[in-house]
Every structure is written in structure tokens, then in C-alpha cells.
Protein backbone atom coordinates (compact mmCIF):
# COMPACT_ATOMS: atom_id res chain seq x y z
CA UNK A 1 1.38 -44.38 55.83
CA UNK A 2 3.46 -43.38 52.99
CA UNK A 3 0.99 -40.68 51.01
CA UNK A 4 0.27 -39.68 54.46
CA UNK A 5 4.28 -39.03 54.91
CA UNK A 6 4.43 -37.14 51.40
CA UNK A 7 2.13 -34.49 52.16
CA UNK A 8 2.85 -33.68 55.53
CA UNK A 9 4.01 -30.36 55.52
CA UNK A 10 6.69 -29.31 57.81
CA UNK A 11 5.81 -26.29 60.14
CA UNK A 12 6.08 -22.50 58.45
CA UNK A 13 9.62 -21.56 59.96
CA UNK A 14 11.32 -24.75 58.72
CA UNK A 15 10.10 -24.42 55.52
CA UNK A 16 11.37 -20.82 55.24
CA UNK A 17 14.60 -21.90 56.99
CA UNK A 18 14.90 -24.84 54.39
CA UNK A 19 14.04 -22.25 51.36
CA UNK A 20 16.17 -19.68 52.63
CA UNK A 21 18.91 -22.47 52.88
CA UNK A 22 18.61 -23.37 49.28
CA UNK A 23 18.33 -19.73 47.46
CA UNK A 24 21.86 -19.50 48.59
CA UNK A 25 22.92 -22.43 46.90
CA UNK A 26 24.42 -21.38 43.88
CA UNK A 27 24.72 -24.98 42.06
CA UNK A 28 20.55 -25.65 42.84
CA UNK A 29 20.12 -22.18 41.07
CA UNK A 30 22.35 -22.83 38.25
CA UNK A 31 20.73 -26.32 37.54
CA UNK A 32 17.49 -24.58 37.65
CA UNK A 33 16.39 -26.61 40.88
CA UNK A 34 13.35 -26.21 43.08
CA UNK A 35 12.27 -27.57 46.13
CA UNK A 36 8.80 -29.28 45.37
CA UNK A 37 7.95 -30.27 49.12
CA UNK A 38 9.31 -29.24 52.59
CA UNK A 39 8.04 -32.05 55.35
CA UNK A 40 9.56 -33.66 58.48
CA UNK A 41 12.34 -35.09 57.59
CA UNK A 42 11.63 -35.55 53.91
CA UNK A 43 12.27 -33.00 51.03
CA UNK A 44 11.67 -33.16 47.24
CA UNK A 45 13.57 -31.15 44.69
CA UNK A 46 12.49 -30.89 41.33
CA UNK A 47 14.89 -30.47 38.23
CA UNK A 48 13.66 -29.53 34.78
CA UNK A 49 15.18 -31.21 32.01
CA UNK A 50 16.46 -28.75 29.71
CA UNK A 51 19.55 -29.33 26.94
CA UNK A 52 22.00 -27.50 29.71
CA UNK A 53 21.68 -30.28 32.30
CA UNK A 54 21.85 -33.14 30.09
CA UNK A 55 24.68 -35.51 28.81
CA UNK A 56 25.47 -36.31 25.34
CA UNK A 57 23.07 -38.61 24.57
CA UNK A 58 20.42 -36.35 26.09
CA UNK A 59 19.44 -37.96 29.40
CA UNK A 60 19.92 -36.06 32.39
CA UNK A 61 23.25 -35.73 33.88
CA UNK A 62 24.42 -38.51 36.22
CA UNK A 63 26.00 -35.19 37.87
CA UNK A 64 23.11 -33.55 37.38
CA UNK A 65 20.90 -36.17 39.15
CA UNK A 66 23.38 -36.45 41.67
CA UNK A 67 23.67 -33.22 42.92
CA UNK A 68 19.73 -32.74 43.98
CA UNK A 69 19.52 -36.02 45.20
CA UNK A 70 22.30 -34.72 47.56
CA UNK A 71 20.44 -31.51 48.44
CA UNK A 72 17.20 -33.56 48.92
CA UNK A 73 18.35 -35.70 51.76
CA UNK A 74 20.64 -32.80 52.99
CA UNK A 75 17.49 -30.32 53.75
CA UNK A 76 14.98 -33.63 54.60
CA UNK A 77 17.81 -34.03 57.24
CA UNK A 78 18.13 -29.92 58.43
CA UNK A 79 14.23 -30.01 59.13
CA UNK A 80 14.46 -32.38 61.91
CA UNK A 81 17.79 -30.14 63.62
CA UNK A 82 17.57 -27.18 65.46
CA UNK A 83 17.56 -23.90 63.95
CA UNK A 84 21.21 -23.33 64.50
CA UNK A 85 22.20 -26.11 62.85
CA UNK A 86 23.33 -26.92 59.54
CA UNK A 87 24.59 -30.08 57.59
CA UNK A 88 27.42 -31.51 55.83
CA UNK A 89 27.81 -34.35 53.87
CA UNK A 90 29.31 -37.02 55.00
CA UNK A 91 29.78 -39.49 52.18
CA UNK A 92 26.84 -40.57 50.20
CA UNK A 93 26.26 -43.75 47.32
CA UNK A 94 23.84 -43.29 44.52
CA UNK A 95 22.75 -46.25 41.65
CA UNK A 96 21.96 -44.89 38.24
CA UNK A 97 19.07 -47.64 37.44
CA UNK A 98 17.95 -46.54 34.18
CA UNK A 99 18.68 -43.48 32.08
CA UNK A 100 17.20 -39.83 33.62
CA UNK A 101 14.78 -39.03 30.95
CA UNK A 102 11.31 -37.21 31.39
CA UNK A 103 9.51 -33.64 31.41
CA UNK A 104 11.45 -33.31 35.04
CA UNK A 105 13.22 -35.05 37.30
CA UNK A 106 12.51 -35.18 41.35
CA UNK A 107 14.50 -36.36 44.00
CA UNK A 108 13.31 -37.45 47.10
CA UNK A 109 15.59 -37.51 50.25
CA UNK A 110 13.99 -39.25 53.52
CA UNK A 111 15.41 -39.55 57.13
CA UNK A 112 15.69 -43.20 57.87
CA UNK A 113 17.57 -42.43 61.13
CA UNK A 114 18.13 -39.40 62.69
CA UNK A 115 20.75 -38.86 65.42
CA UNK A 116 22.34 -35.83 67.49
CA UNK A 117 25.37 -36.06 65.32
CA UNK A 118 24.73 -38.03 62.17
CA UNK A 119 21.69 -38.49 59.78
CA UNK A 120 21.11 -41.19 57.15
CA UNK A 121 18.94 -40.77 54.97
CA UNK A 122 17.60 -42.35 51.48
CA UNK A 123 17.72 -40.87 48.27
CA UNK A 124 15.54 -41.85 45.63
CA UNK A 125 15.72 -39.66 41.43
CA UNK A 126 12.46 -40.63 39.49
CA UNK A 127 11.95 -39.33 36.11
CA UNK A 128 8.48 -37.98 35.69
CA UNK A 129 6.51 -37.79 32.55
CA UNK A 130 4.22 -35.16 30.66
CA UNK A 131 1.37 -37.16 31.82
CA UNK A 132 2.71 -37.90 35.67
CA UNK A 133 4.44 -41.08 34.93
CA UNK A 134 6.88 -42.13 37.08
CA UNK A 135 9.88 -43.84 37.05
CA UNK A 136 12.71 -44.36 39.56
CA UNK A 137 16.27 -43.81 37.79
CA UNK A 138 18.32 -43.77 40.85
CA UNK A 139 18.76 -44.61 44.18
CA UNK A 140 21.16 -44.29 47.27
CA UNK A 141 21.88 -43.74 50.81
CA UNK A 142 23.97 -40.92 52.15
CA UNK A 143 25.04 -39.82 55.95
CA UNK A 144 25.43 -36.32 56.96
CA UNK A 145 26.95 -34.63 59.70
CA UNK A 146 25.23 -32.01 62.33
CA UNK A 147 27.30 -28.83 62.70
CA UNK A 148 26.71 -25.83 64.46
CA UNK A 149 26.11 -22.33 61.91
CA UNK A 150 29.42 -20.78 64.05
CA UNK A 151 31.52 -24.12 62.77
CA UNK A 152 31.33 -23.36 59.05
């Protein structure tokens, strides 16, 4: 069920809303973020490691990592809301389990529950390898809050 989940795609429009979404986020373009994957409820963002997003000992930045593993489960949650909606988040709780190191980093954000008013999803940061090897560096759980476009 799970590699099923990872490749769904999600339909044309919501992955052009969700793209749209993020080329107006400045911080995702300063990073040098990407969105890797668009599904129901689940988006992947990919961050290169390059000297400008790393800390002093040259791991990626906990703020770094932080920041698209908010964006992940920010858009996983926008492609399961009406196209009128946007998101906010909430508060959200992330564990740096071993240093951010690799050719890239991806974070993953999943819906685990989706409501009319507030989403929670998952957030998981793995550190990926030349050769594809993967490793999971963080994890966390963050709620976000439906609003309407008109609201911001």
C-alpha cells in the first residue's frame, strides 16, 4: 500500500495549483527547493545540499531541513482542500535524528487526518545518497489550519 501511495499522482489542476503555490514562495526558491512529487494528500520536496544551506560543520541546516519539511506537509495538506483554500500552520514538532548529510535532502509530508478545519499531517527529512541511499534524519508532526484565499 505504501509504494502504491508514493506514486499516485494527484490530478493535473492540483498539481498546478500546488506548483503555482510554491513558485511564490520566496524562502523554497531561495533554499533552492523543488517539489519532487504532487499526490493526494502527500507531497515531497527536494533540497540540494549546497555550502549555502548548510551549518558549520557542513550538514544541512536544522533550519534548513525544517523549513521544507514544513512546506511538504503544508501542500500534501492543500491537495485534499478545495481550490479556494489555502493553509496555515498551526504549530508543528520536528526530531533531528541524525545529522542532514547526502547528495539531497527530501521531505515527505503525509495527511494522517484530514478535517474541514484542521489537518495533521507527518513529516518525515531523509538524506539521500549519490547512489539512492536513504536515510531518515528527521521526523515530526505538524497541524495546519484551512483558510479561505479572501482571509489572508
Amino acid at each position: 500500500m505504501e509504494d502504491r501511495t508514493r506514486q499516485e499522482q494527484a490530478s493535473p489542476e492540483v498539481q498546478q495549483r500546488i506548483q503555482d503555490s510554491f513558485d511564490r514562495q520566496g524562502l523554497m526558491g531561495h533554499l533552492g527547493a523543488r517539489i519532487g512529487h504532487i499526490g493526494p494528500g502527500r507531497v515531497h520536496i527536494v533540497l540540494p545540499a549546497r555550502p549555502e544551506v548548510t551549518q558549520q560543520h557542513g550538514f544541512v541546516h536544522a533550519g534548513a531541513t525544517s523549513a521544507i519539511a514544513d512546506s511538504a506537509g503544508g501542500y500534501a495538506a492543500l491537495t485534499l482542500l478545495p481550490e479556494d483554500s489555502e493553509v496555515l500552520t498551526v504549530e508543528y514538532k520536528i526530531n533531528l535524528l541524525a545529522p542532514a548529510t547526502g547528495e539531497h535532502i527530501e521531505a515527505i509530508g503525509t495527511v494522517l487526518k484530514a478535517g474541514r478545519t484542521l489537518t495533521v499531517c507527518q513529516l518525515e527529512v531523509y538524506g539521500v545518497q549519490d547512489d539512492g541511499e536513504r536515510k531518515l534524519v528527521a521526523n515530526g508532526q505538524q497541524t495546519l489550519i484551512r483558510v479561505n484565499r479572501a482571509e489572508r
